[in-house]
PDB file of N, CA and C in Angstrom:
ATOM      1  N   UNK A   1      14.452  14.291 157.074  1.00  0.00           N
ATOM      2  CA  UNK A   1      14.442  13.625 158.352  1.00  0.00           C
ATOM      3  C   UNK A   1      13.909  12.205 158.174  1.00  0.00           C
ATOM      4  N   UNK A   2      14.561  10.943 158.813  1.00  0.00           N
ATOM      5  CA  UNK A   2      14.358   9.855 158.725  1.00  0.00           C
ATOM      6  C   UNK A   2      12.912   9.231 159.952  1.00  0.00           C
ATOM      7  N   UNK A   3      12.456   8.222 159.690  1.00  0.00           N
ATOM      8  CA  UNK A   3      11.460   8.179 160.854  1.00  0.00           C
ATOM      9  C   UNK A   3      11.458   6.752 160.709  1.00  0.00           C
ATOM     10  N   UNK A   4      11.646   5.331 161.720  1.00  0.00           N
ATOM     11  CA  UNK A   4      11.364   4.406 161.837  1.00  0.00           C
ATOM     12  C   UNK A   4      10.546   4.080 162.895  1.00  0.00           C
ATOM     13  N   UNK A   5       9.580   3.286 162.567  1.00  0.00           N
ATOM     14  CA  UNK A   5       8.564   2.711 163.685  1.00  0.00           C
ATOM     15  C   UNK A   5       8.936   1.431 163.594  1.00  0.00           C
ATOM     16  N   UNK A   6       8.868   1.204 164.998  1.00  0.00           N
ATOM     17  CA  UNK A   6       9.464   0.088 165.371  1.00  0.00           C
ATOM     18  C   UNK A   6       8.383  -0.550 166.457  1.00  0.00           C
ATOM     19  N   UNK A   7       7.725  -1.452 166.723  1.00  0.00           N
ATOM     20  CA  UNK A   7       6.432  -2.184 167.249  1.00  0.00           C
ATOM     21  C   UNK A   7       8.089  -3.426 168.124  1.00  0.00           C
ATOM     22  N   UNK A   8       7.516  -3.435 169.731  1.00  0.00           N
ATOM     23  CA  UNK A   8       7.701  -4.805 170.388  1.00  0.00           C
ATOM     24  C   UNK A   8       6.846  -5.604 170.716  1.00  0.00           C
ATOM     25  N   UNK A   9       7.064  -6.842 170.265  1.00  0.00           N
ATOM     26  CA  UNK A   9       5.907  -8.286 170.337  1.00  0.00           C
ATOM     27  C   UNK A   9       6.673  -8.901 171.377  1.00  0.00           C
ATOM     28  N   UNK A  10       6.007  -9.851 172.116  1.00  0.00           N
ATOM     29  CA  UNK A  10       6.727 -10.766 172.967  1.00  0.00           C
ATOM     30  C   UNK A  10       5.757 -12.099 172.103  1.00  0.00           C
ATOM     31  N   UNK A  11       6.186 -12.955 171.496  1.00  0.00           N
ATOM     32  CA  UNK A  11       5.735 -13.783 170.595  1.00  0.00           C
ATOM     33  C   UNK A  11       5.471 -15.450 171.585  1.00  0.00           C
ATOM     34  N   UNK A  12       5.893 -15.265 173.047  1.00  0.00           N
ATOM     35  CA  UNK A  12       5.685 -16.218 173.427  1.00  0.00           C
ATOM     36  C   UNK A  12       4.743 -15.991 174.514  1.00  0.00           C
ATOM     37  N   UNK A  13       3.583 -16.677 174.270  1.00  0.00           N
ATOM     38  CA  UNK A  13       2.178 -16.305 175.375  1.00  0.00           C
ATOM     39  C   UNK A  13       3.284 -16.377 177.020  1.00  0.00           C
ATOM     40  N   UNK A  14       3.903 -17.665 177.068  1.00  0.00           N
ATOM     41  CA  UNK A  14       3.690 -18.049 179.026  1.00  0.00           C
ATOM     42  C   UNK A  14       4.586 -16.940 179.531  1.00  0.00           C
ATOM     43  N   UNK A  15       6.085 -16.839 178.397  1.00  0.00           N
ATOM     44  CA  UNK A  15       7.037 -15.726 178.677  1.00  0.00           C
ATOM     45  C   UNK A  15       6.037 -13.920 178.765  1.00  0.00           C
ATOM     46  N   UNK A  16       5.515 -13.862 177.992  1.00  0.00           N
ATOM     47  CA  UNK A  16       4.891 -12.580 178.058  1.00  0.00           C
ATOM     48  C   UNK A  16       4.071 -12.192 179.613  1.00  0.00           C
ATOM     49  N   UNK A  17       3.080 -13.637 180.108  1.00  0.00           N
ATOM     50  CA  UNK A  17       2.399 -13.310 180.841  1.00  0.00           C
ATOM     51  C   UNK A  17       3.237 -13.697 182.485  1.00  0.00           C
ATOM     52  N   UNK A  18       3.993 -14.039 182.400  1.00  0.00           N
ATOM     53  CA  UNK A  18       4.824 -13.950 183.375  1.00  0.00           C
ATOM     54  C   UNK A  18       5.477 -12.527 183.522  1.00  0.00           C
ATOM     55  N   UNK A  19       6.272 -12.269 182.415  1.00  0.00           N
ATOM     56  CA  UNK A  19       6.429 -10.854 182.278  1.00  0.00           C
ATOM     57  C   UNK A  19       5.697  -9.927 183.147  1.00  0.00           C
ATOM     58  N   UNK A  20       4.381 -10.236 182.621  1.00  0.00           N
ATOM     59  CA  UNK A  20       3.045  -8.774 182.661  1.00  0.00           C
ATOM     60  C   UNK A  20       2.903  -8.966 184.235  1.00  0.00           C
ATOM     61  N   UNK A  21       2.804 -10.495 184.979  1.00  0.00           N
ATOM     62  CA  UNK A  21       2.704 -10.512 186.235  1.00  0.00           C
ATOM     63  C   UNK A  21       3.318 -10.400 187.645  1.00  0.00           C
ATOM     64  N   UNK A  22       4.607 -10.683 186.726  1.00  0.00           N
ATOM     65  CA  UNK A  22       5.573 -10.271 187.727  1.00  0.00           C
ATOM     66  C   UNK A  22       6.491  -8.588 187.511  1.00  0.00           C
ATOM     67  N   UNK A  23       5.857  -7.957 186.747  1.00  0.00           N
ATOM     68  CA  UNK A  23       6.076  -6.709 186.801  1.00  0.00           C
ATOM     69  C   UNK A  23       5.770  -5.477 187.919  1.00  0.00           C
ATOM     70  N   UNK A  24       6.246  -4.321 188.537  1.00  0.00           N
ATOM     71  CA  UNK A  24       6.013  -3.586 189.444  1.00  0.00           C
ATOM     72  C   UNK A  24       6.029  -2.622 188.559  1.00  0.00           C
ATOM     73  N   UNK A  25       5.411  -1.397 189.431  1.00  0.00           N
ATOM     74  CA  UNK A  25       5.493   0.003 188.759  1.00  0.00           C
ATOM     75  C   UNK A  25       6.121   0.695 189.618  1.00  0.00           C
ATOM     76  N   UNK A  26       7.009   1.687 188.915  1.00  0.00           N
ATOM     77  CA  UNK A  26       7.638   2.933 189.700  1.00  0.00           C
ATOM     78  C   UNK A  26       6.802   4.506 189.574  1.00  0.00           C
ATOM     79  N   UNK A  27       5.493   4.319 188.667  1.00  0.00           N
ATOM     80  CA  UNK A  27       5.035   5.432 188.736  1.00  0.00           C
ATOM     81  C   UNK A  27       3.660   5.906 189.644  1.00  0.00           C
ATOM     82  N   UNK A  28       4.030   6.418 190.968  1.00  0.00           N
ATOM     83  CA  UNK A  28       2.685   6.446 191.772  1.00  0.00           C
ATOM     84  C   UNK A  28       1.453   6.513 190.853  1.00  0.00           C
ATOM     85  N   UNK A  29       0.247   6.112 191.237  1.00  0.00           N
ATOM     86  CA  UNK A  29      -0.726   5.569 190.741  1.00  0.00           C
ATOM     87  C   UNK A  29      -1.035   5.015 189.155  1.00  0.00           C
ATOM     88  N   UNK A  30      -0.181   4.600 189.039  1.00  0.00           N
ATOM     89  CA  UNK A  30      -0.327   4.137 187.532  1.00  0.00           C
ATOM     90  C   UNK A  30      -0.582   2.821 188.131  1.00  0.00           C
ATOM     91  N   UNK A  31      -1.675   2.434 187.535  1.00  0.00           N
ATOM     92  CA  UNK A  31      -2.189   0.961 187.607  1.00  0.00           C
ATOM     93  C   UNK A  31      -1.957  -0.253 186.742  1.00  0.00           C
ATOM     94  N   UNK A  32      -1.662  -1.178 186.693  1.00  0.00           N
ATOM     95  CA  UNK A  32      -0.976  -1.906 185.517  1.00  0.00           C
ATOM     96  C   UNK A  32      -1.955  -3.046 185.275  1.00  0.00           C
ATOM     97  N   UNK A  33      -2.335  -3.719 183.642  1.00  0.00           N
ATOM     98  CA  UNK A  33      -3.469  -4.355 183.253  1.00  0.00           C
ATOM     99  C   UNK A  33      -3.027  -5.336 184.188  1.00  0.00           C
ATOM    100  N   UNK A  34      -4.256  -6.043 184.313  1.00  0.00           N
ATOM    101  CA  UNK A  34      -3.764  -7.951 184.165  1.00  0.00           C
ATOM    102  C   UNK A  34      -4.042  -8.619 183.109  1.00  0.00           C
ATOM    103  N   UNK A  35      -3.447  -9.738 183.490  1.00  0.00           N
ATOM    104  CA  UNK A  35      -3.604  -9.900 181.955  1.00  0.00           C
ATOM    105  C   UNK A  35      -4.430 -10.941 181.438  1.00  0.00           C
ATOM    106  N   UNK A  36      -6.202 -10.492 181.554  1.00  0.00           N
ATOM    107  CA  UNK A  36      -7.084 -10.439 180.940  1.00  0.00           C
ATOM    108  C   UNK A  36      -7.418  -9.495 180.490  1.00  0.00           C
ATOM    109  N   UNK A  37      -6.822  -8.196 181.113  1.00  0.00           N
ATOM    110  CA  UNK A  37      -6.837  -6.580 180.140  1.00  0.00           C
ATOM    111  C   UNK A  37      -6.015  -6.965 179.102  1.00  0.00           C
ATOM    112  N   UNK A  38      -4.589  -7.251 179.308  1.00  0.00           N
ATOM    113  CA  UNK A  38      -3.498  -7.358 178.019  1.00  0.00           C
ATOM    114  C   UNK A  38      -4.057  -8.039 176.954  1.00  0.00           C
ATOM    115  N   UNK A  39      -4.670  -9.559 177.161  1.00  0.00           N
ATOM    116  CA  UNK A  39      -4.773 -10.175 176.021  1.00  0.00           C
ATOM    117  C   UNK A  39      -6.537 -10.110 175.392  1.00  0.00           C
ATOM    118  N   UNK A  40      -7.108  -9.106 175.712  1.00  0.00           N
ATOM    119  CA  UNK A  40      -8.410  -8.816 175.544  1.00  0.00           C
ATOM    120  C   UNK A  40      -8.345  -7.240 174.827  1.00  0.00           C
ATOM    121  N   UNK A  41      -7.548  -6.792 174.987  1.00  0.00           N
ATOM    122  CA  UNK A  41      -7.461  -5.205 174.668  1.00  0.00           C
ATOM    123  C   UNK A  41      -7.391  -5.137 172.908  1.00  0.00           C
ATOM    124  N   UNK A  42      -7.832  -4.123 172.454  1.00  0.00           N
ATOM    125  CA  UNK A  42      -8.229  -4.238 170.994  1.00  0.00           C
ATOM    126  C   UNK A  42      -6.868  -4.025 170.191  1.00  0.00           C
ATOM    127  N   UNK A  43      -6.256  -4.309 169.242  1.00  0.00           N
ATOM    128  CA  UNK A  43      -5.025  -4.175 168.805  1.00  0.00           C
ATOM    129  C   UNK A  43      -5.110  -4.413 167.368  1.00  0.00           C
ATOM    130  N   UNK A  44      -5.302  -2.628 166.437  1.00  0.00           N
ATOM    131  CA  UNK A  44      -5.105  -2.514 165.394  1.00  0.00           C
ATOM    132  C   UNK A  44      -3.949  -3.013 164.334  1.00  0.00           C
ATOM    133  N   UNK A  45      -3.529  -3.857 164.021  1.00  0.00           N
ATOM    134  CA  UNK A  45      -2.572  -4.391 163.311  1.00  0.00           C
ATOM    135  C   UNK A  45      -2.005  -3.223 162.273  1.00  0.00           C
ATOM    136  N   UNK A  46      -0.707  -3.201 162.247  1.00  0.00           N
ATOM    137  CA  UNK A  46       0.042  -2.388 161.575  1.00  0.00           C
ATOM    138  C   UNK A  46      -0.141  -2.358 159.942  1.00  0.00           C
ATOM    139  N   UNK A  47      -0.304  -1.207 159.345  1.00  0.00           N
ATOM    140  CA  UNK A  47      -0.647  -0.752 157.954  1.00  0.00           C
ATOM    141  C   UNK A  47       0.415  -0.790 156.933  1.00  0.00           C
ATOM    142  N   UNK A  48       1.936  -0.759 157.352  1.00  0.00           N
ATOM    143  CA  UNK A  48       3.041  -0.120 156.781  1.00  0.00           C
ATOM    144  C   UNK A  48       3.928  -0.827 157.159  1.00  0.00           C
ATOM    145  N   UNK A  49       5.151  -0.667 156.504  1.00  0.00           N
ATOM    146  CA  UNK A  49       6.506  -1.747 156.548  1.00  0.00           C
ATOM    147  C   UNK A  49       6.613  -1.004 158.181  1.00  0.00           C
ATOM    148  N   UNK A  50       7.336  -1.709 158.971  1.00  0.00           N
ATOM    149  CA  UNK A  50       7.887  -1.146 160.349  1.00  0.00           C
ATOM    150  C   UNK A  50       8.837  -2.563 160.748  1.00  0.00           C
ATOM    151  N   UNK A  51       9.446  -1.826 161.859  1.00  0.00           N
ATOM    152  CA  UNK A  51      10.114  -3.554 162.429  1.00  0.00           C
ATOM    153  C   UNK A  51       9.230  -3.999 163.317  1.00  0.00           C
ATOM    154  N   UNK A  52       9.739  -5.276 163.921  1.00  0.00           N
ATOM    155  CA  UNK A  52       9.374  -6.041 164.646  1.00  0.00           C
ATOM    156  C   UNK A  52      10.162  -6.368 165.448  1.00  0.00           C
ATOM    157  N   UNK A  53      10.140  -5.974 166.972  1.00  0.00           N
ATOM    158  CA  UNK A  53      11.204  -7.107 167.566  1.00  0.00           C
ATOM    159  C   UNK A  53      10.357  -7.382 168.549  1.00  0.00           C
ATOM    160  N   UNK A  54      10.856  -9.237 168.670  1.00  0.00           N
ATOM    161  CA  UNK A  54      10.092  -9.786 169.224  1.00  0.00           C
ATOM    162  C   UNK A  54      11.187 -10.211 170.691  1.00  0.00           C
ATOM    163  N   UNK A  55      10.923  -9.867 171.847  1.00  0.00           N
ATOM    164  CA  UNK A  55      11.537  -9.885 172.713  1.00  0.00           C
ATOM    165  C   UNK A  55      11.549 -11.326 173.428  1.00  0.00           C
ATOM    166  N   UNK A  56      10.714 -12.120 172.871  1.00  0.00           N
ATOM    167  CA  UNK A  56      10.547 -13.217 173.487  1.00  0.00           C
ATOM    168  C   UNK A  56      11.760 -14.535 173.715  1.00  0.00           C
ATOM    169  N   UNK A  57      12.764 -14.403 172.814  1.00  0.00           N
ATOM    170  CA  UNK A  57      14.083 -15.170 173.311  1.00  0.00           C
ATOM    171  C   UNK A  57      15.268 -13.974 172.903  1.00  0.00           C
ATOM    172  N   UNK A  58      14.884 -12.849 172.680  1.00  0.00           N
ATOM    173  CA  UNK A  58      16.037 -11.888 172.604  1.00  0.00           C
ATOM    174  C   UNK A  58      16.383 -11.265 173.741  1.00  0.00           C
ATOM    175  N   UNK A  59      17.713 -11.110 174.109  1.00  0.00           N
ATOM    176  CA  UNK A  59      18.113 -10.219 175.589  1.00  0.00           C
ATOM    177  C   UNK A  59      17.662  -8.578 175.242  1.00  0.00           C
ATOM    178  N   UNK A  60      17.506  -8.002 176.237  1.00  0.00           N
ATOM    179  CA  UNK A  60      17.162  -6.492 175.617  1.00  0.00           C
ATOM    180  C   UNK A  60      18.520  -5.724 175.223  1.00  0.00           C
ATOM    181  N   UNK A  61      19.636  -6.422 175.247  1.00  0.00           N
ATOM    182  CA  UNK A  61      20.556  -5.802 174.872  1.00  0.00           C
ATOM    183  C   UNK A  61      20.628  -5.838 173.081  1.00  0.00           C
ATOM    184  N   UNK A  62      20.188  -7.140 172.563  1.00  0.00           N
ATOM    185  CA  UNK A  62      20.366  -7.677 171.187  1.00  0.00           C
ATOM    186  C   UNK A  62      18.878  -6.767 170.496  1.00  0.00           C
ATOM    187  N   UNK A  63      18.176  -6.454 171.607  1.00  0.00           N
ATOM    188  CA  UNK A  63      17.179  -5.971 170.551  1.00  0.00           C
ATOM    189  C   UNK A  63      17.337  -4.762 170.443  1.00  0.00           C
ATOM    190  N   UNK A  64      18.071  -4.129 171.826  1.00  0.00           N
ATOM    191  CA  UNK A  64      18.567  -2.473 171.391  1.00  0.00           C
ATOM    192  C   UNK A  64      19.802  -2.592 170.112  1.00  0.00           C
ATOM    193  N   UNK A  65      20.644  -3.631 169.737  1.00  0.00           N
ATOM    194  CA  UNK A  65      21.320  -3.232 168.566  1.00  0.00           C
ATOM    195  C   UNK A  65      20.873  -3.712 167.757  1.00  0.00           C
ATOM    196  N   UNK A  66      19.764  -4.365 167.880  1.00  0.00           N
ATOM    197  CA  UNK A  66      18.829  -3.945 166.149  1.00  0.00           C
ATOM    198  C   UNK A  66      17.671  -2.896 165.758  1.00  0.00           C
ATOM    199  N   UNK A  67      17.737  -2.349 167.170  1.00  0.00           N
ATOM    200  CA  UNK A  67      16.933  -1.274 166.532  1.00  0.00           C
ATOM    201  C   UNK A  67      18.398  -0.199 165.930  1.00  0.00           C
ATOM    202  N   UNK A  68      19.321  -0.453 166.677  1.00  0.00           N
ATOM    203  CA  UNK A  68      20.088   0.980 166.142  1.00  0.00           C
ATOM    204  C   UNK A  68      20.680   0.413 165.221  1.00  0.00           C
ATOM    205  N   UNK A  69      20.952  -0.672 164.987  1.00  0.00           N
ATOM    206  CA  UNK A  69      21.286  -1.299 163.386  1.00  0.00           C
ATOM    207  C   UNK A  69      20.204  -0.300 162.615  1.00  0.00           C
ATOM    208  N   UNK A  70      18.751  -0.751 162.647  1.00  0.00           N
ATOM    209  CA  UNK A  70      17.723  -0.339 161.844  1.00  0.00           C
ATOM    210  C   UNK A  70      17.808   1.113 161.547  1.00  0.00           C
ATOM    211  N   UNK A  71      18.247   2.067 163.210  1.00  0.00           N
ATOM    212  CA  UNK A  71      18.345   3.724 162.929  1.00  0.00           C
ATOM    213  C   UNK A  71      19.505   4.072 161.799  1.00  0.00           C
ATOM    214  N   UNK A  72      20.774   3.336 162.030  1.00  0.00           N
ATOM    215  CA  UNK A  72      22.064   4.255 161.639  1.00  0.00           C
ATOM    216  C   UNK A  72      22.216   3.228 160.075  1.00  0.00           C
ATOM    217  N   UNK A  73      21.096   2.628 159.987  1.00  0.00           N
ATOM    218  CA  UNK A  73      21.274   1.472 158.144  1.00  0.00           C
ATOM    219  C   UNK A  73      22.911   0.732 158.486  1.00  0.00           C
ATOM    220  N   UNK A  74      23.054   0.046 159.912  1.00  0.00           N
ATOM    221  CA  UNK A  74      24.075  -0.723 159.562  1.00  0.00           C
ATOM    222  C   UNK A  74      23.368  -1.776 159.556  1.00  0.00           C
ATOM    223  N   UNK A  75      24.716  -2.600 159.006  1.00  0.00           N
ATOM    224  CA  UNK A  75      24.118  -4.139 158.772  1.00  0.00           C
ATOM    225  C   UNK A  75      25.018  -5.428 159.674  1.00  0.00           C
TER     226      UNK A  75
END
């Protein structure tokens, strides 16, 4: 059995925190950081090869076909 970990970055601070602020939730009481939680929160850096996609000028369409590039080893 194959296993890829795959980590999303948004690599651009103003794009990210716009993101984080203009976001809603659909799940009753789930509370969502602000973002002095987001960019304060502790974040163990990765140990092992994994991908990266960084969503910050990618459409989420281009980053879903590189993750399944990455699943099915196309190129």
């Amino acid at each position: 059995m194959r296993c890829l970990e795959a980590e999303t970055v948004c690599s651009d601070p103003a794009e990210h925190r716009r993101r984080a602020e203009q976001r809603t939730v659909d799940v009753p009481g789930l509370a969502l950081p602000d973002w002095t939680a987001i960019t304060t929160r502790a974040y163990e850096p990765w140990d092992r090869a994994h991908l990266v996609l960084d969503t910050a000028g990618l459409p989420v369409e281009d980053c879903a076909a590189e993750l399944y590039a990455a699943v099915t080893g196309a190129s």
